[in-house]
Protein backbone atom coordinates (compact mmCIF):
# COMPACT_ATOMS: atom_id res chain seq x y z
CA UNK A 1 -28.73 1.73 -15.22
CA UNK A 2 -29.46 2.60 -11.06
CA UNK A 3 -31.11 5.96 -10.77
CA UNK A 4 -29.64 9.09 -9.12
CA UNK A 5 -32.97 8.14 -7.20
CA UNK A 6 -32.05 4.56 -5.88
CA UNK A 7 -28.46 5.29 -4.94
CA UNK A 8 -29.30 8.18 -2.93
CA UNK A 9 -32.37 6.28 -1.15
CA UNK A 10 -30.11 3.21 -0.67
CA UNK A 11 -27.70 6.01 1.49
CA UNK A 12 -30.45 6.87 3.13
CA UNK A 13 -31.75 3.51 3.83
CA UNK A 14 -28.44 2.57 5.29
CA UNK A 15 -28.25 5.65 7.12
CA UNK A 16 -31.46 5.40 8.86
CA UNK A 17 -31.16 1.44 9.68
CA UNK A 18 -27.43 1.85 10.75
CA UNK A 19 -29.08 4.59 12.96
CA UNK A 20 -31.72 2.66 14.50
CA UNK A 21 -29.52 -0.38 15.22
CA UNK A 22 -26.58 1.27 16.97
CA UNK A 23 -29.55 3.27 19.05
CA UNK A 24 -31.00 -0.56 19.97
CA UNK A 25 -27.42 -1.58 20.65
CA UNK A 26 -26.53 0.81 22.80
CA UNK A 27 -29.92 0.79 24.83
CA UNK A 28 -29.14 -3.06 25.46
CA UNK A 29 -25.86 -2.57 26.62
CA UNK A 30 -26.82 -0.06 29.12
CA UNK A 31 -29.10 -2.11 30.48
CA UNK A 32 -27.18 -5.47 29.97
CA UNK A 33 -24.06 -6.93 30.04
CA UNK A 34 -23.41 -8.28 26.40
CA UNK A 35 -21.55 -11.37 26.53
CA UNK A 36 -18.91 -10.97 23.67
CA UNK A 37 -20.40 -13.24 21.14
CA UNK A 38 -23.68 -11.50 21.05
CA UNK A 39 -21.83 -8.48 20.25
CA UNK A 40 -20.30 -10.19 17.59
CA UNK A 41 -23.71 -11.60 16.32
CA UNK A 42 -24.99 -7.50 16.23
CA UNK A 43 -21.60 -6.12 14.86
CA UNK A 44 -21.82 -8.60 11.99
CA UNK A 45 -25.73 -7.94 11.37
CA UNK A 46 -24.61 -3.92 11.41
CA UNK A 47 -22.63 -4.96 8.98
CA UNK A 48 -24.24 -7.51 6.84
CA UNK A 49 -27.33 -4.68 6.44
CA UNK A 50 -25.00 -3.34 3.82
CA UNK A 51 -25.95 -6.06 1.57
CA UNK A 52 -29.75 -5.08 1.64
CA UNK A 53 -29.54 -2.50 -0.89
CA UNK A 54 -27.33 -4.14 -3.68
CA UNK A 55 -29.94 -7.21 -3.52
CA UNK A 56 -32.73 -5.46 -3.93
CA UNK A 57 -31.78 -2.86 -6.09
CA UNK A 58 -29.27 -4.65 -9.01
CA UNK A 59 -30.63 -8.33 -8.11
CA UNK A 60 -33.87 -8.16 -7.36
CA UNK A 61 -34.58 -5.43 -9.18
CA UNK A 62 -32.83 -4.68 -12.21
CA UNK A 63 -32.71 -8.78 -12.58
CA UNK A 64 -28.78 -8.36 -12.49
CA UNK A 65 -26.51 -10.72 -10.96
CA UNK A 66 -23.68 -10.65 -8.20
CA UNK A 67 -21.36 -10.79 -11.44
CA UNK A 68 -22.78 -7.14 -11.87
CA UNK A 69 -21.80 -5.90 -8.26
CA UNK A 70 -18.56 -6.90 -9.22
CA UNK A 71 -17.54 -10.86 -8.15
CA UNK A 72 -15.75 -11.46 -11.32
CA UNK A 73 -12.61 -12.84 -12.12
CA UNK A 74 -8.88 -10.42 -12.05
CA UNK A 75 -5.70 -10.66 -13.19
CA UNK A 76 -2.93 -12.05 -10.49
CA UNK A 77 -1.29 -8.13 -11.14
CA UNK A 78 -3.40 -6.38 -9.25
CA UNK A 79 -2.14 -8.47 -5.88
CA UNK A 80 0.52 -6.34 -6.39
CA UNK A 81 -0.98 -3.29 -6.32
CA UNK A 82 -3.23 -4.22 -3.78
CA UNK A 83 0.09 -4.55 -1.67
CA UNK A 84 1.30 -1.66 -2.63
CA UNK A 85 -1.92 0.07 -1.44
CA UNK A 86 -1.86 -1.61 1.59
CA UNK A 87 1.43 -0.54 2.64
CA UNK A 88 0.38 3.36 1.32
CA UNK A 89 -2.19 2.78 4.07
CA UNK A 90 -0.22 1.97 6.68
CA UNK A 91 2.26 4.89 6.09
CA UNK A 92 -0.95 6.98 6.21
CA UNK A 93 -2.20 5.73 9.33
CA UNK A 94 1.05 5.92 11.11
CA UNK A 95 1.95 9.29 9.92
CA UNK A 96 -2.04 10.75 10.79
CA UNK A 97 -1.52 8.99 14.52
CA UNK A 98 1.64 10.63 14.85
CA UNK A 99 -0.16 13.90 14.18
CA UNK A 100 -2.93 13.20 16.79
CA UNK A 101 -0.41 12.10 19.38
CA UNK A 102 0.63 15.42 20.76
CA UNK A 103 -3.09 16.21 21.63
CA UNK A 104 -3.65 12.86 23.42
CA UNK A 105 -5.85 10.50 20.78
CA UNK A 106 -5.97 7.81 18.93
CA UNK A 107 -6.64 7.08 15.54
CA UNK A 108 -8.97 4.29 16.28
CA UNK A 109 -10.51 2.96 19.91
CA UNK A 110 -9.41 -0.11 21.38
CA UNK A 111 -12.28 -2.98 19.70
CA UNK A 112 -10.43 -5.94 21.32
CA UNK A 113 -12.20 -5.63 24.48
CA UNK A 114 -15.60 -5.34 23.14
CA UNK A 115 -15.23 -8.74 21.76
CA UNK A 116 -14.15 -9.62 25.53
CA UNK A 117 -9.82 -9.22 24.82
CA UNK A 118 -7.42 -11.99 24.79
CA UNK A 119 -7.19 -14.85 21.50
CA UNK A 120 -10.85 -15.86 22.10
CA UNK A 121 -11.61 -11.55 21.57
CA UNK A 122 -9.24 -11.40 18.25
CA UNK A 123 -10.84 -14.54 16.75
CA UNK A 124 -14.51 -12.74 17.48
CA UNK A 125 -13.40 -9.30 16.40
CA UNK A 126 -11.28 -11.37 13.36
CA UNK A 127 -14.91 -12.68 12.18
CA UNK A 128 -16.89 -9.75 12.58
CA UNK A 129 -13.82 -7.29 10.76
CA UNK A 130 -11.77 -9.22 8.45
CA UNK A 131 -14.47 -11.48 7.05
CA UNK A 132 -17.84 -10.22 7.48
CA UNK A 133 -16.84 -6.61 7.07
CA UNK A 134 -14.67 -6.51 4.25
CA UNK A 135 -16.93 -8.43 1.94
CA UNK A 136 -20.35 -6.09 2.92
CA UNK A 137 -18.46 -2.62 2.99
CA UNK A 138 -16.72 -3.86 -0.66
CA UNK A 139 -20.23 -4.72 -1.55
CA UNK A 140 -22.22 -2.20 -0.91
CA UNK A 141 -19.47 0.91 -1.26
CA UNK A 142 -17.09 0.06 -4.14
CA UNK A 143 -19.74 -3.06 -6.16
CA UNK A 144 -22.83 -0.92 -5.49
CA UNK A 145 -22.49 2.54 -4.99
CA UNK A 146 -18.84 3.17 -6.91
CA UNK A 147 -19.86 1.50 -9.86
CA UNK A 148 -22.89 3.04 -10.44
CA UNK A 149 -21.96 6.61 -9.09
CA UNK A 150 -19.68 6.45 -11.53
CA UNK A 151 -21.69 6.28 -14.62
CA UNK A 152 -22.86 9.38 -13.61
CA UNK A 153 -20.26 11.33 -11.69
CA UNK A 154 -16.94 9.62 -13.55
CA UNK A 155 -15.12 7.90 -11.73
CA UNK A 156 -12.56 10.96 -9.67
CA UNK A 157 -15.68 12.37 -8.18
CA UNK A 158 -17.40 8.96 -7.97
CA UNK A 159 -13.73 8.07 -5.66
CA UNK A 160 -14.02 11.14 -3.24
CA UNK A 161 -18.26 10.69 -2.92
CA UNK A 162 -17.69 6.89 -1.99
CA UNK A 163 -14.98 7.25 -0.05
CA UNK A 164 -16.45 10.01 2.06
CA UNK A 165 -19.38 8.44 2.56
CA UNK A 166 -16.73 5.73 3.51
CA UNK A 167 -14.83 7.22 6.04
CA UNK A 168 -17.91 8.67 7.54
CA UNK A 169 -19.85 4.80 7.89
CA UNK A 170 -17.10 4.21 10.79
CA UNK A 171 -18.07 7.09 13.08
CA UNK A 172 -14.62 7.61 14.02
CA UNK A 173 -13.66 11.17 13.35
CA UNK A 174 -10.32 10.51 14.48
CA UNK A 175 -10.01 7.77 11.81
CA UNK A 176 -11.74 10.37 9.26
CA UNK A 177 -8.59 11.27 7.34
CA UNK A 178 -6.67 7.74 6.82
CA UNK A 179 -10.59 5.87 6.49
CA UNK A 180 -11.08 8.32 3.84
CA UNK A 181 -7.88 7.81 1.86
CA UNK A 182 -8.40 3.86 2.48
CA UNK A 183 -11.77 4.34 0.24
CA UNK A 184 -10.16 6.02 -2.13
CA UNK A 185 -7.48 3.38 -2.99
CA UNK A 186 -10.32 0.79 -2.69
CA UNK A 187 -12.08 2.68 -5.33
CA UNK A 188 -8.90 3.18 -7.35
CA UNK A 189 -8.19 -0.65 -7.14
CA UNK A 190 -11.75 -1.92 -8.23
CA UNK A 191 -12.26 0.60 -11.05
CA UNK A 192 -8.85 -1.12 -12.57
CA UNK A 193 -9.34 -4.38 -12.03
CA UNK A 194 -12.64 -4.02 -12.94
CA UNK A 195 -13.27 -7.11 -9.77
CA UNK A 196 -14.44 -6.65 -6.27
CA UNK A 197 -11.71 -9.26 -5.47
CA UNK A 198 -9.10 -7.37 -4.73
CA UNK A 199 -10.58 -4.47 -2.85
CA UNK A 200 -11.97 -7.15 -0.57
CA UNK A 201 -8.85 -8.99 -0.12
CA UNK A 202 -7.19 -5.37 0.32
CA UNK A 203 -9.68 -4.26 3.00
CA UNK A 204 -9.73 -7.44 4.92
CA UNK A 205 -5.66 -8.04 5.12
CA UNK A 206 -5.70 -4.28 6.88
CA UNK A 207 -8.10 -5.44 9.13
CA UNK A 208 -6.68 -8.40 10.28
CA UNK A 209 -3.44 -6.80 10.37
CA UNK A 210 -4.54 -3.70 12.57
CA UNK A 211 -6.39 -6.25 14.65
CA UNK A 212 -3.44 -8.55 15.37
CA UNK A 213 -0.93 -5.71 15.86
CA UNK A 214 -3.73 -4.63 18.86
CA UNK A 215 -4.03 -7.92 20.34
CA UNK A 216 -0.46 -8.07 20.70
CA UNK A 217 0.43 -5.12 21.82
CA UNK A 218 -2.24 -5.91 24.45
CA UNK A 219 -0.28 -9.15 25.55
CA UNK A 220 3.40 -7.36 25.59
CA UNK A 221 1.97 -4.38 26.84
CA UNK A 222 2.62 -5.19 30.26
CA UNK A 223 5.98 -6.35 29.99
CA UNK A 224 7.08 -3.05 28.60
């Protein structure tokens, strides 16, 4: 079983490398103009550092295999509920942004333009969000972190833990509320299915999703 011990440092691990690479991210662009693939290249490293501490820790050291971090086979069912959860989402997300509205924000910041805008921009952000993303948050949240948090907080506390920690990975406060939910129903869907499957398929169909509606409400938006 992972200690109390290794899941905490693992947090901690992230934390601090998330930390330093944003810092070394943002120095560079201050002092350079990123063209939008290298931004890609960093966002999906940022990322893909997520996968660091489910190597070591279950492969590497407790001799386990990805099998154990949850890559296993599902029953076709829980598409459905994954669709179910998705659409929960959205409601969510459209109901929190209605509530942010009056006070001028937005749920989430415009990423399209980071990854330099127009269908060269989606397909960048596309990579970085609904393929690289996805399958290292699932990873290292709901594979790693759930299931083990679990056999030591059950698995309602082991939901709200994960899913804050979650929602606060994004470092979009705005997003807080709906991000947080999101990691819940991730949770909810892995700990049935007992397969990492589905909560990856979940989490990258919203992304994709969100990230087409933006890019084309960015090419109507001037016809409106």
């Amino acid at each position: 079983m992972v200690t109390r011990r290794e899941i905490l440092g693992s947090v901690l691990f992230i934390a601090l490398l998330m930390g330093g690479l944003l810092l070394l991210v943002g120095v560079a662009s201050a002092f350079w103009q990123l063209p939008p693939l290298s931004i890609t290249l960093l966002v999906s490293a940022c990322e893909a550092v997520l996968l660091l501490p489910p190597w070591l820790i279950i492969i590497r050291g407790h001799r386990g295999t990805w099998a154990h971090l949850g890559f296993r086979g599902f029953h076709p069912g829980y598409l459905l509920l994954a669709g179910g959860l998705l659409f929960v989402s959205f409601v969510i997300n459209l109901l929190w942004s209605l509530l942010l509205a009056p006070f001028g924000l937005a749920t989430q910041p415009e990423v399209l333009p980071i990854f330099g805008g127009g269908p060269q921009g989606l397909l960048l952000a596309l990579v970085a969000g609904s393929l690289i993303a996805p399958l290292a948050e699932e990873t290292f949240f709901r594979g790693f972190l759930f299931a083990n948090l679990r056999e030591h907080q059950g698995p309602l506390r082991a939901m709200g833990t994960t899913a804050l920690l979650f929602a606060l990975f994004h470092l979009t406060p705005t997003a807080f509320v709906p991000l947080f939910f999101l990691g819940c129903f991730l949770a909810f869907l892995y700990h049935l299915s007992d397969s990492l499957l589905p909560s990856i398929l979940l989490h990258a169909t919203m992304n994709t999703l969100a990230l087409t509606l933006s890019y084309l409400v960015e090419r109507l938006g001037p016809l409106a």
